[in-house]
N, C-alpha and C. Protein backbone atom coordinates (compact mmCIF):
# COMPACT_ATOMS: atom_id res chain seq x y z
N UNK A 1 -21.61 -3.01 3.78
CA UNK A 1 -20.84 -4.17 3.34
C UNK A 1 -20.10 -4.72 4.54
N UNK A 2 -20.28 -6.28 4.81
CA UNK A 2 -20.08 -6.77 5.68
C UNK A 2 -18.29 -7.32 5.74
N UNK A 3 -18.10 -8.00 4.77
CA UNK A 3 -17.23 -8.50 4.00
C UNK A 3 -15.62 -7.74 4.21
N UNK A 4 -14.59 -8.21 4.30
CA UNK A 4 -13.69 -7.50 4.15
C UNK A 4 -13.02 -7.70 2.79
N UNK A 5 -13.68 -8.70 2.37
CA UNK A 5 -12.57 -9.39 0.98
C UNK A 5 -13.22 -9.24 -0.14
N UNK A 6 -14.58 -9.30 0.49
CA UNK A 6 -15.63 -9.31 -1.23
C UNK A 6 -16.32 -8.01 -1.27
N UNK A 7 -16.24 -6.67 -1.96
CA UNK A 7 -16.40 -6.02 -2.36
C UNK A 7 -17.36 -5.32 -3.63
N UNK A 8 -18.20 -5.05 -3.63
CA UNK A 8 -19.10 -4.50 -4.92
C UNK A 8 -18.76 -3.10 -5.31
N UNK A 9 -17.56 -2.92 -6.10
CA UNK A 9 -16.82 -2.14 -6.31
C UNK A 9 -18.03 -1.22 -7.18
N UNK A 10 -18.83 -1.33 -7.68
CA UNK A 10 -19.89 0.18 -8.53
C UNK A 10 -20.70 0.49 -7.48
N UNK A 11 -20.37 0.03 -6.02
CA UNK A 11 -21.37 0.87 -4.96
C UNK A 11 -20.33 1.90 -4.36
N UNK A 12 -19.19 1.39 -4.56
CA UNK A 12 -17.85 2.42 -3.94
C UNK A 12 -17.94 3.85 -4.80
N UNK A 13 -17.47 4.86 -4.12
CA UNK A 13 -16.75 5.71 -4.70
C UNK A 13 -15.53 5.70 -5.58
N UNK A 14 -15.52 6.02 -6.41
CA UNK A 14 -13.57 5.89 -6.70
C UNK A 14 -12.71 7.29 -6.70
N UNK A 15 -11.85 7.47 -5.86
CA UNK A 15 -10.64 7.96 -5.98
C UNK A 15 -10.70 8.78 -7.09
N UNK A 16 -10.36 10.57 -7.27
CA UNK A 16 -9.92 11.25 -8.16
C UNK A 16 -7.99 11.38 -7.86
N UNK A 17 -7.98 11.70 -9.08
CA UNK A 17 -6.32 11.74 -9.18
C UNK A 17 -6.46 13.97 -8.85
N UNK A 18 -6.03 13.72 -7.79
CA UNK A 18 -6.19 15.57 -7.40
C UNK A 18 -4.60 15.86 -7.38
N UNK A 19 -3.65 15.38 -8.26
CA UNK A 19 -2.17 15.66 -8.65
C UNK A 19 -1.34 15.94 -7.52
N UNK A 20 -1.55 14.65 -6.27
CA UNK A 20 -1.03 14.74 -5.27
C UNK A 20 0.42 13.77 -5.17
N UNK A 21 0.64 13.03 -5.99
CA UNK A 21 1.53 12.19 -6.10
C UNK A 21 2.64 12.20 -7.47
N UNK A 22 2.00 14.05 -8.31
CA UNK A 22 2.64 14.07 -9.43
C UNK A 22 4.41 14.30 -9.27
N UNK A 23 4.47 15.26 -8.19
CA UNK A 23 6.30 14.97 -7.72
C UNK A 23 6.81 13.68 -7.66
N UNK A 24 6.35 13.20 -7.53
CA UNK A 24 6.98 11.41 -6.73
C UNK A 24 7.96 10.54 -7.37
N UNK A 25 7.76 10.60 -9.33
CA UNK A 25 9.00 10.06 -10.39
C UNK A 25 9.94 10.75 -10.17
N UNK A 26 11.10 10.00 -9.92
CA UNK A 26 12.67 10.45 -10.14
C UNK A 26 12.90 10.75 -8.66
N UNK A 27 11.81 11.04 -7.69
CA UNK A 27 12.48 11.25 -6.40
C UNK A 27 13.19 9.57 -5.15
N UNK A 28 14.14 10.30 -4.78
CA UNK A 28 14.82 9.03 -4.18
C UNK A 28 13.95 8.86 -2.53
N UNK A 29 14.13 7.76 -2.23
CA UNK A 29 13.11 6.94 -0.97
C UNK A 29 14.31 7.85 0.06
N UNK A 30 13.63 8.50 1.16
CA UNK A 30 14.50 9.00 2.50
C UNK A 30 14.36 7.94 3.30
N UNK A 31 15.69 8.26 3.89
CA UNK A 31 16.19 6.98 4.73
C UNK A 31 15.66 7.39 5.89
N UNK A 32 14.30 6.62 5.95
CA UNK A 32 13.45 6.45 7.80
C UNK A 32 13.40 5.19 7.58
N UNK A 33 13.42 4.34 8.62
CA UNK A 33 13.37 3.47 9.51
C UNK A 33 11.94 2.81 9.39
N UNK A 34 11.32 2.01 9.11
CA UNK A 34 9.93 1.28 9.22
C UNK A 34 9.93 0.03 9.91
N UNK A 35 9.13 0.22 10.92
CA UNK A 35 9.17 -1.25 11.57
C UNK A 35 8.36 -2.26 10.86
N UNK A 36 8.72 -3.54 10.21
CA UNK A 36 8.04 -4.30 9.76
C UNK A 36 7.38 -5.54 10.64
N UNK A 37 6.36 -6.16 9.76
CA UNK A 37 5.91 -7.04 11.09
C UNK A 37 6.65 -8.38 11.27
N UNK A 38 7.43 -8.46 10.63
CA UNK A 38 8.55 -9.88 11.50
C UNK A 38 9.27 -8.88 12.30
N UNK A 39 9.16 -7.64 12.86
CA UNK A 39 9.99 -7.27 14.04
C UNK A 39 11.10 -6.88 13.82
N UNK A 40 11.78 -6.54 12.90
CA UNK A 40 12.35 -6.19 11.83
C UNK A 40 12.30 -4.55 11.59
N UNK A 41 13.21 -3.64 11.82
CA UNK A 41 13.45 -2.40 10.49
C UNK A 41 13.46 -2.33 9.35
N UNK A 42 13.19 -1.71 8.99
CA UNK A 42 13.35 -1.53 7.01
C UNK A 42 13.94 0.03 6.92
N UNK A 43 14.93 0.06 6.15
CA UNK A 43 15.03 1.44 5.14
C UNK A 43 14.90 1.33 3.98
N UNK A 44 13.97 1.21 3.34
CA UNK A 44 13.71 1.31 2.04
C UNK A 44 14.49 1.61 0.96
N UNK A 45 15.12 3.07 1.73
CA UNK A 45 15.91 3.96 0.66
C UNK A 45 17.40 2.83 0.53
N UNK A 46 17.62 1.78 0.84
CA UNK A 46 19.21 1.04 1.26
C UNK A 46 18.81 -0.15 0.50
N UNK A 47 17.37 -0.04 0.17
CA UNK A 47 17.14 -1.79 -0.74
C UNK A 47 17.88 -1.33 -2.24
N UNK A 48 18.41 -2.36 -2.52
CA UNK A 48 18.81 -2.99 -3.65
C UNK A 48 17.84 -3.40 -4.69
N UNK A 49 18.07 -2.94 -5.94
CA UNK A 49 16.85 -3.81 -6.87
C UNK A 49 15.58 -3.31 -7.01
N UNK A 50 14.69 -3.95 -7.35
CA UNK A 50 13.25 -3.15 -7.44
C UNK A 50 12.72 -3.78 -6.70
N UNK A 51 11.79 -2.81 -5.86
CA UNK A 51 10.75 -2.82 -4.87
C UNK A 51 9.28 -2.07 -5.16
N UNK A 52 8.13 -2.72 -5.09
CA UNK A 52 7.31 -2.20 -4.99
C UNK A 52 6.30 -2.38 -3.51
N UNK A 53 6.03 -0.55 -3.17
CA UNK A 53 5.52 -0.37 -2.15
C UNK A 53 3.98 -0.03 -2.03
N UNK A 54 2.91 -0.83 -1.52
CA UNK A 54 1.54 -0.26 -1.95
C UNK A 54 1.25 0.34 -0.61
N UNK A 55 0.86 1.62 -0.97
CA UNK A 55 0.49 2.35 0.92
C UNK A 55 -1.21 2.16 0.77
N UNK A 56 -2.02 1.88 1.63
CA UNK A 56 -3.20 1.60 1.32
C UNK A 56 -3.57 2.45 2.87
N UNK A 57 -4.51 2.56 2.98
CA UNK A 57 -5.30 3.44 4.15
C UNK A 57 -5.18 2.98 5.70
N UNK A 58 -6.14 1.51 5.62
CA UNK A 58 -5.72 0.90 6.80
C UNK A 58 -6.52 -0.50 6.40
N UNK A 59 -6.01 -1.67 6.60
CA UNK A 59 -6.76 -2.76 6.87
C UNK A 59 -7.62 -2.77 7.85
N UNK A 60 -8.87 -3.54 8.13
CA UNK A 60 -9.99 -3.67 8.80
C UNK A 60 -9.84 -5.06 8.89
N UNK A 61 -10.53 -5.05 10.61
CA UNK A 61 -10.20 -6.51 11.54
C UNK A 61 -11.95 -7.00 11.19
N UNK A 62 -12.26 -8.54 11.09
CA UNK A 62 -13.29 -8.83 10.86
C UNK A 62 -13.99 -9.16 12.86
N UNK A 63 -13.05 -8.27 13.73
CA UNK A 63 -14.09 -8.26 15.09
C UNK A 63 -14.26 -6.45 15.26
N UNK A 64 -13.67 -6.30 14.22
CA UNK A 64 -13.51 -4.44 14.61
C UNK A 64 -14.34 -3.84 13.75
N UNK A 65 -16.04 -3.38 13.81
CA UNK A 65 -16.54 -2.63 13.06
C UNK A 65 -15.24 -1.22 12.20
N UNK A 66 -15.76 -0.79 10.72
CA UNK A 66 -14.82 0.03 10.35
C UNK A 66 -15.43 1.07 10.44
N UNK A 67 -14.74 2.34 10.53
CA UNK A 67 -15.21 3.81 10.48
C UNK A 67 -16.44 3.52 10.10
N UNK A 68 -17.41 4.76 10.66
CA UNK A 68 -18.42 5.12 9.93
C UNK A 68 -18.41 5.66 8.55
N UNK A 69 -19.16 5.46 7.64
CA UNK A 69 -18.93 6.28 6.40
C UNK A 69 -17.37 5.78 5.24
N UNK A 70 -17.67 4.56 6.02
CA UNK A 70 -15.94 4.15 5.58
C UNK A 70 -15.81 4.10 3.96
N UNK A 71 -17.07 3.30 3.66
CA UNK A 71 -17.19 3.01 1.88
C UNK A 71 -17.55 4.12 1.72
N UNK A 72 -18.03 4.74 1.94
CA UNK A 72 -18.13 6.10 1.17
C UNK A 72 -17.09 7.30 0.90
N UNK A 73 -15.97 6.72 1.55
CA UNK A 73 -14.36 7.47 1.64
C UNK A 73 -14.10 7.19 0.02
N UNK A 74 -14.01 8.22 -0.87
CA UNK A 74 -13.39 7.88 -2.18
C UNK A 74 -11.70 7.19 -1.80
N UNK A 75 -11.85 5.88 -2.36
CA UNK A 75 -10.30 5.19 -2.61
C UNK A 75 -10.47 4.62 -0.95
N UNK A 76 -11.04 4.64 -0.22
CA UNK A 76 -10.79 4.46 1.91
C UNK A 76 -11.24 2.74 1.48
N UNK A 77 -11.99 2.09 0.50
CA UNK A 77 -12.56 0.51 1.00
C UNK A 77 -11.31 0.27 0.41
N UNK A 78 -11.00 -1.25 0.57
CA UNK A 78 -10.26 -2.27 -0.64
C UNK A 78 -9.08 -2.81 0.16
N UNK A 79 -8.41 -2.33 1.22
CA UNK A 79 -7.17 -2.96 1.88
C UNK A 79 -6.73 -4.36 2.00
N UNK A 80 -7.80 -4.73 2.33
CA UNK A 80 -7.94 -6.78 2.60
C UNK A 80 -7.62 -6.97 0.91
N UNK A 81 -8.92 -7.06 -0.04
CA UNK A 81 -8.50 -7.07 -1.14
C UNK A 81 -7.17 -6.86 -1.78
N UNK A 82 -6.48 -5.77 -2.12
CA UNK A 82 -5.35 -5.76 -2.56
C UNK A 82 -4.20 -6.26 -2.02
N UNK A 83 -4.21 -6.22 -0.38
CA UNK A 83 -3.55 -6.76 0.00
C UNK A 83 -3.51 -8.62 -0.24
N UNK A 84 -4.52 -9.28 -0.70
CA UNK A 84 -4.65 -10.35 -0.78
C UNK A 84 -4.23 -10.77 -2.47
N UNK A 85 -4.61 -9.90 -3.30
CA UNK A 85 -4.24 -9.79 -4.79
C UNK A 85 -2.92 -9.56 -4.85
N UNK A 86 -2.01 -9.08 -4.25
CA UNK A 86 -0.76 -8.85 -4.04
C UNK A 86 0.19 -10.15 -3.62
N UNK A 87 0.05 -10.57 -2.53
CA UNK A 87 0.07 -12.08 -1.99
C UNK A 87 -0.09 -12.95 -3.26
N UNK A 88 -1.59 -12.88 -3.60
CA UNK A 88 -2.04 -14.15 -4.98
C UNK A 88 -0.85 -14.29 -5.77
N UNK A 89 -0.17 -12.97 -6.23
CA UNK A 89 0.47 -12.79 -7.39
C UNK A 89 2.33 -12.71 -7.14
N UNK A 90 2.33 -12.83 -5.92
CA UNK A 90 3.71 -12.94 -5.40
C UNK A 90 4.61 -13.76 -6.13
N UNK A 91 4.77 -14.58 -6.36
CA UNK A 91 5.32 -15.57 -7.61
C UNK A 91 5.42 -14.87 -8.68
N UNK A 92 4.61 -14.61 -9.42
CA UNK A 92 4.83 -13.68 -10.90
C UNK A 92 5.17 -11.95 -10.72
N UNK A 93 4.86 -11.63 -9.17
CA UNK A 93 5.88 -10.66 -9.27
C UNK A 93 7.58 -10.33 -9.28
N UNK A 94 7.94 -11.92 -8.33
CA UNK A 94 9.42 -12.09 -8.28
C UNK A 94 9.59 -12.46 -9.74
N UNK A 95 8.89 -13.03 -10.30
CA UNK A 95 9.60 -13.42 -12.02
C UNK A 95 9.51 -12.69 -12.79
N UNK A 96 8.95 -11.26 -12.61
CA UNK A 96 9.08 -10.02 -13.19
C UNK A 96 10.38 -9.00 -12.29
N UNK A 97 11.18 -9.31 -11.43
CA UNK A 97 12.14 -8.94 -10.90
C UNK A 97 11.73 -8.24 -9.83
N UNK A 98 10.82 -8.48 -9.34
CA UNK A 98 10.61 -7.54 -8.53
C UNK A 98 11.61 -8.68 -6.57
N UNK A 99 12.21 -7.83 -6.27
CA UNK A 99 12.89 -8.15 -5.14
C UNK A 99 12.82 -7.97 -3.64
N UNK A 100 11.64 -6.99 -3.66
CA UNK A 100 10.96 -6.60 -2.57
C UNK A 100 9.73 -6.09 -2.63
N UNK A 101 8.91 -6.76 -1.98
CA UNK A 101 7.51 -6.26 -1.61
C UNK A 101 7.24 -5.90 -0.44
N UNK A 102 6.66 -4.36 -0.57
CA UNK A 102 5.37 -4.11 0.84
C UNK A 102 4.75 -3.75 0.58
N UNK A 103 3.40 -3.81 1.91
CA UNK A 103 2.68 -2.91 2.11
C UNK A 103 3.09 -1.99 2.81
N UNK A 104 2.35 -0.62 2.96
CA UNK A 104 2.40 0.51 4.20
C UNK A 104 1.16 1.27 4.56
N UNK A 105 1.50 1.64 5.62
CA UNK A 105 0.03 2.68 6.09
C UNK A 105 0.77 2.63 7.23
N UNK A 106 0.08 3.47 8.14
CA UNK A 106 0.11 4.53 9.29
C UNK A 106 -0.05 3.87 10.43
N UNK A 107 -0.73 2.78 10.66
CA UNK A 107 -1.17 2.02 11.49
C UNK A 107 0.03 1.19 12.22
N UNK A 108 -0.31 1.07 13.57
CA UNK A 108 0.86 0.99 14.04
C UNK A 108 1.08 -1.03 13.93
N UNK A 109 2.13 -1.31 14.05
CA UNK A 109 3.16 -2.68 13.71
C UNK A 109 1.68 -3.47 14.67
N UNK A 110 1.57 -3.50 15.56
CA UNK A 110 1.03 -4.18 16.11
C UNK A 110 -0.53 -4.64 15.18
N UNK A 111 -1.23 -4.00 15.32
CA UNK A 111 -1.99 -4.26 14.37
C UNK A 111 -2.08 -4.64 13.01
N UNK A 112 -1.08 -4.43 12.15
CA UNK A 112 -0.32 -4.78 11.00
C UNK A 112 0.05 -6.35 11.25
N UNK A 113 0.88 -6.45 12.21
CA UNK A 113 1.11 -8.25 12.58
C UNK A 113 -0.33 -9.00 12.37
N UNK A 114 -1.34 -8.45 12.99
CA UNK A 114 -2.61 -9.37 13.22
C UNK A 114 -2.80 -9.66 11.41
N UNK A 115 -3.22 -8.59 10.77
CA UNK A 115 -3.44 -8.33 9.70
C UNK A 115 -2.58 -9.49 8.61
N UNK A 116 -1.17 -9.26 8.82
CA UNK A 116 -0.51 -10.07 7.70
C UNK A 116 -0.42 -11.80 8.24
N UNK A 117 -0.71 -11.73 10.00
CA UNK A 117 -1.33 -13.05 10.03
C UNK A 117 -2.46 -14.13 9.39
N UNK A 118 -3.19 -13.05 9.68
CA UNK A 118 -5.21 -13.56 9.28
C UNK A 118 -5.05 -13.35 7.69
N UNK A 119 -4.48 -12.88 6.61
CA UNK A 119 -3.91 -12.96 5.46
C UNK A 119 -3.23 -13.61 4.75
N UNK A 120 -2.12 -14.07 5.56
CA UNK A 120 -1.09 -15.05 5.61
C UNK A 120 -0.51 -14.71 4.31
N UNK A 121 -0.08 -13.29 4.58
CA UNK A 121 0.92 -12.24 3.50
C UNK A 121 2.05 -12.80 3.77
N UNK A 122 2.83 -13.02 2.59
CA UNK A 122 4.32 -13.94 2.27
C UNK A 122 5.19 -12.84 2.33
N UNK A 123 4.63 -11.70 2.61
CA UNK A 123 5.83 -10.28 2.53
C UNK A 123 5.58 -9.51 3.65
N UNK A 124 5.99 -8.30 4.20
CA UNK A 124 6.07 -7.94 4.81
C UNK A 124 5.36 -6.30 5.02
N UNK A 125 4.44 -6.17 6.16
CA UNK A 125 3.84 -4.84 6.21
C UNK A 125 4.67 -3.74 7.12
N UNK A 126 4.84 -2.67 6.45
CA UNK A 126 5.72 -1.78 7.39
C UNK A 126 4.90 -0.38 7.79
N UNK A 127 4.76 -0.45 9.41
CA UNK A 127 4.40 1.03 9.51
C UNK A 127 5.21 2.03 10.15
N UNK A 128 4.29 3.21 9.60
CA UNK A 128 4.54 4.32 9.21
C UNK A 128 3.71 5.36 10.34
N UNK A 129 3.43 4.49 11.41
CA UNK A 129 2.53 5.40 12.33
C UNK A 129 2.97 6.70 13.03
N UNK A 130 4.54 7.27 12.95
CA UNK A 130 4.93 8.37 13.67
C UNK A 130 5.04 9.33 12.17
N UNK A 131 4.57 9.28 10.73
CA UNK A 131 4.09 9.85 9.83
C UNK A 131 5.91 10.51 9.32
N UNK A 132 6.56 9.75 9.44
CA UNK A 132 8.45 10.22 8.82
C UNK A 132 8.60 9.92 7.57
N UNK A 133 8.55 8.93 6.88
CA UNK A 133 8.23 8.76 5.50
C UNK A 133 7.16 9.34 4.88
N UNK A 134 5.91 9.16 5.42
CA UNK A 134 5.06 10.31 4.73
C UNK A 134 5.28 11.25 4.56
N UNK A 135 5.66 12.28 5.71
CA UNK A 135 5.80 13.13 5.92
C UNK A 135 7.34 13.90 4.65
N UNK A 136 8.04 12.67 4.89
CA UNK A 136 9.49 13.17 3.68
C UNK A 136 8.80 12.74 2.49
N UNK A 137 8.27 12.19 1.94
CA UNK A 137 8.12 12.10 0.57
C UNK A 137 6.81 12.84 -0.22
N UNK A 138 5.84 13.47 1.05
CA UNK A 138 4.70 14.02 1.42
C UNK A 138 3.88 13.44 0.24
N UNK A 139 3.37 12.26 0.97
CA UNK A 139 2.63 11.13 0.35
C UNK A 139 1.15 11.82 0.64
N UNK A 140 0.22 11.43 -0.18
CA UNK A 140 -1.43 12.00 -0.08
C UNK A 140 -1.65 11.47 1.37
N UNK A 141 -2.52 12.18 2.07
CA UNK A 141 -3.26 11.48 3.28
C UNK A 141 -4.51 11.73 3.36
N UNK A 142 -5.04 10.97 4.48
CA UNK A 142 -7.11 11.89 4.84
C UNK A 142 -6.58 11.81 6.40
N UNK A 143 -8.06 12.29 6.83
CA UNK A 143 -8.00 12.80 8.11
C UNK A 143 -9.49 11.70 7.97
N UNK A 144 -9.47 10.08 8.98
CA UNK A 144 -10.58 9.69 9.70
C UNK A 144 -10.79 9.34 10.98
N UNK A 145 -11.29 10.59 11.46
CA UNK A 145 -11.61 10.84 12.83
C UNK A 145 -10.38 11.07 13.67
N UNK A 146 -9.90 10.70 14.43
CA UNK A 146 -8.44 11.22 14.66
C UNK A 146 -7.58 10.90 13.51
N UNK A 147 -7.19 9.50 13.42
CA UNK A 147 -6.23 9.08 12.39
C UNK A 147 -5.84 9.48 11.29
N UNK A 148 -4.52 10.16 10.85
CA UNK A 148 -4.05 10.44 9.82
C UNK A 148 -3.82 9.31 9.01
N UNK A 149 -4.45 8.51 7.78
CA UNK A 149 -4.40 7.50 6.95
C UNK A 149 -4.00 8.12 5.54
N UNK A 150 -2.79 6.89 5.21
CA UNK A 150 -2.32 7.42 3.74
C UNK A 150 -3.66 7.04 2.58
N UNK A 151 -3.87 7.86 1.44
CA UNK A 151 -4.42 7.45 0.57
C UNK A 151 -3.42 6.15 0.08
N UNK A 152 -4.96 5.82 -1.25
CA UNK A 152 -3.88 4.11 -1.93
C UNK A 152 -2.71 5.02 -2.78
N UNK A 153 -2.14 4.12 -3.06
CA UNK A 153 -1.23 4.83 -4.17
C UNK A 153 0.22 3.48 -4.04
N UNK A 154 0.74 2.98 -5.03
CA UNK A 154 1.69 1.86 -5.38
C UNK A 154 2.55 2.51 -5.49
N UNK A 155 4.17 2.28 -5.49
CA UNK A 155 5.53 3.18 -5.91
C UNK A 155 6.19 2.24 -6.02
N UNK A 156 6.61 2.01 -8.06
CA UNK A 156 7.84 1.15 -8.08
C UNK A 156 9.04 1.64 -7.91
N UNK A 157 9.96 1.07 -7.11
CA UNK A 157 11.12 1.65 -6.76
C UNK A 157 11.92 0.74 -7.36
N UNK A 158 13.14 1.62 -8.03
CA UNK A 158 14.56 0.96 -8.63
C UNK A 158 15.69 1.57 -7.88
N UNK A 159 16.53 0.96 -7.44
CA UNK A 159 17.63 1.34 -6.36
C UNK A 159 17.45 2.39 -5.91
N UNK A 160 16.28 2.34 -4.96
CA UNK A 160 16.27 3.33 -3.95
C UNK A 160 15.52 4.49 -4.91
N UNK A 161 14.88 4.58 -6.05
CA UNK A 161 14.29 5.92 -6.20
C UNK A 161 12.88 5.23 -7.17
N UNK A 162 11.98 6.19 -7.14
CA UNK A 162 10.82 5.74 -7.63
C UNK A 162 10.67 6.24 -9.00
N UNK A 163 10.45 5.00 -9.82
CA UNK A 163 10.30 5.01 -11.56
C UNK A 163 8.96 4.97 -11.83
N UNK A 164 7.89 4.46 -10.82
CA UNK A 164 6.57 4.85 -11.17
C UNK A 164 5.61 4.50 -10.06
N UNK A 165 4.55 5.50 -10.37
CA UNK A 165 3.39 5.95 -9.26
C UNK A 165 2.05 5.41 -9.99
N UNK A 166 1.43 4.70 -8.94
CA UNK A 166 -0.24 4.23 -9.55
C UNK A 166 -0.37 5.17 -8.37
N UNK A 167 -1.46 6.29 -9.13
CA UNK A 167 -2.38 7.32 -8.21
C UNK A 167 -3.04 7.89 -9.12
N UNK A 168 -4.73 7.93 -8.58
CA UNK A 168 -5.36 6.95 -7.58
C UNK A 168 -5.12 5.75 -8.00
N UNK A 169 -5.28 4.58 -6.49
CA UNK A 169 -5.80 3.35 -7.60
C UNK A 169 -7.01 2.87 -7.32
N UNK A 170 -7.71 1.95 -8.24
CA UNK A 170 -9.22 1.95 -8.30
C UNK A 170 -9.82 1.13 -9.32
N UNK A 171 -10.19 -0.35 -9.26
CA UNK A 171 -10.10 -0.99 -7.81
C UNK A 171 -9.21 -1.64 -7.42
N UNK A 172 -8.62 -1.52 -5.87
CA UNK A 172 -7.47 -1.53 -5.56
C UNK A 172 -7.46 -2.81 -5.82
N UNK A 173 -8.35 -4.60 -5.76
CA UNK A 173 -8.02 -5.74 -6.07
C UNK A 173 -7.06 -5.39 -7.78
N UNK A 174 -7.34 -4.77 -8.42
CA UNK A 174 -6.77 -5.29 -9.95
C UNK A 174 -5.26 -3.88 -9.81
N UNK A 175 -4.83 -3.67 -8.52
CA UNK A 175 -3.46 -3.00 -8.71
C UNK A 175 -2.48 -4.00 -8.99
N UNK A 176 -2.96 -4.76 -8.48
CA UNK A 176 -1.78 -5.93 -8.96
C UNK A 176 -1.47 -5.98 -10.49
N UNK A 177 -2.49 -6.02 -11.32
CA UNK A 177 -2.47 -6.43 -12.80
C UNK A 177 -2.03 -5.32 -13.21
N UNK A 178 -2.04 -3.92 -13.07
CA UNK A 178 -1.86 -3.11 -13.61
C UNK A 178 0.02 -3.05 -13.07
N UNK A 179 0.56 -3.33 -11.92
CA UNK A 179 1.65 -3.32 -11.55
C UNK A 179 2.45 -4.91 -12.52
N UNK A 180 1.68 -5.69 -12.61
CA UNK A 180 2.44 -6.51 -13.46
C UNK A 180 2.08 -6.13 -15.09
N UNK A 181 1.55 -5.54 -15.58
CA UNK A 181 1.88 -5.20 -16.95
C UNK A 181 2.52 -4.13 -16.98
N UNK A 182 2.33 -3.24 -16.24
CA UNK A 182 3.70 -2.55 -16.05
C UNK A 182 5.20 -3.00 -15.83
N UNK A 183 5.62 -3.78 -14.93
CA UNK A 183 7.00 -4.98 -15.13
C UNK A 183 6.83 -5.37 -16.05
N UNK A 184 5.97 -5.97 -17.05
CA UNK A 184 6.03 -6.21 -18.37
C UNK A 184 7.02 -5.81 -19.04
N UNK A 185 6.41 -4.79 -19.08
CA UNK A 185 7.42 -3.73 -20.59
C UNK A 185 8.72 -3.46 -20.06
N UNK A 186 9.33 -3.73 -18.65
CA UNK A 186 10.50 -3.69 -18.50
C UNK A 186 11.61 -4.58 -18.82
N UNK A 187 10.94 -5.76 -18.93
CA UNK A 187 11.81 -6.70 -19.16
C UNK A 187 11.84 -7.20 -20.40
């Protein structure tokens, strides 16, 4: 698959839920530092309000062949996608209260900038490349080829602590829908 955006999601693998993200309700966000790509810090754990955070693996550059074996990573395709379904829906996520959006993954700021450029993401991507937030909230990861990459997985956060976990998600384009009928029933 050539494509970064268009996807034939019944040739993918999907993601098992291997009860890696079952700690994660009720625990509060640790205060690390994320560089976002307006250049910018973030502490997560200090936002106000509800935030939802989608950690996705890594976005793929359309001049940068991706890993070998990449679609065949259960849950590893979909980054462009969700990240773009996320964006789409930005509007009806603020009118479901939501007050902060990111993305995250491992990948360092620099490359993240290109990414939420060529996207033209209305929010902000924060990485996580020295693995401190992962590492404190001990978020799922894989191992491709050197790179330590977070699995997908969404976390709605309410003042600073997380009220709910999508893990796995699959396919990551329709996390959005499942994150807004979830704000649903909150309001």
């Amino acid at each position: 698959m050539n494509s970064l955006e268009q996807v034939d999601w019944s040739k993918i693998p999907p993601p098992i839920d291997d009860g890696a993200c079952d700690h994660l309700t009720g625990t509060s966000l640790p205060s690390t530092p994320l560089t976002a790509t307006d250049g910018s810090t973030v502490d997560v754990s200090k936002l106000t309000g509800r935030s939802v955070i989608y950690a996705y693996p890594m976005t793929g550059r359309p001049d940068v062949p991706l890993p070998d074996g990449w679609d065949m990573i259960p849950g590893a395709r979909g980054c462009t996608p969700q990240s773009c379904a996320f964006r789409d829906h930005m509007t009806e996520l603020t009118s479901l209260g939501v007050d902060h959006l990111f993305g995250l993954s491992t990948q360092d700021n620099q490359y993240q900038i290109e990414a939420a450029a060529r996207l033209h993401l209305p929010y902000l991507l924060l990485s996580d490349a020295d693995l401190q937030f992962t590492g404190a909230l001990q978020l799922p990861t894989m191992r491709v080829g050197d790179n330590t990459l977070l699995k997908r997985l969404t976390l709605i956060v309410e003042e600073g602590v997380i009220n709910k976990v999508f893990y796995p998600v699959f396919p990551p384009d329709k996390n959005v829908s499942d994150v807004i009928n979830h704000l649903s029933t909150l309001t």
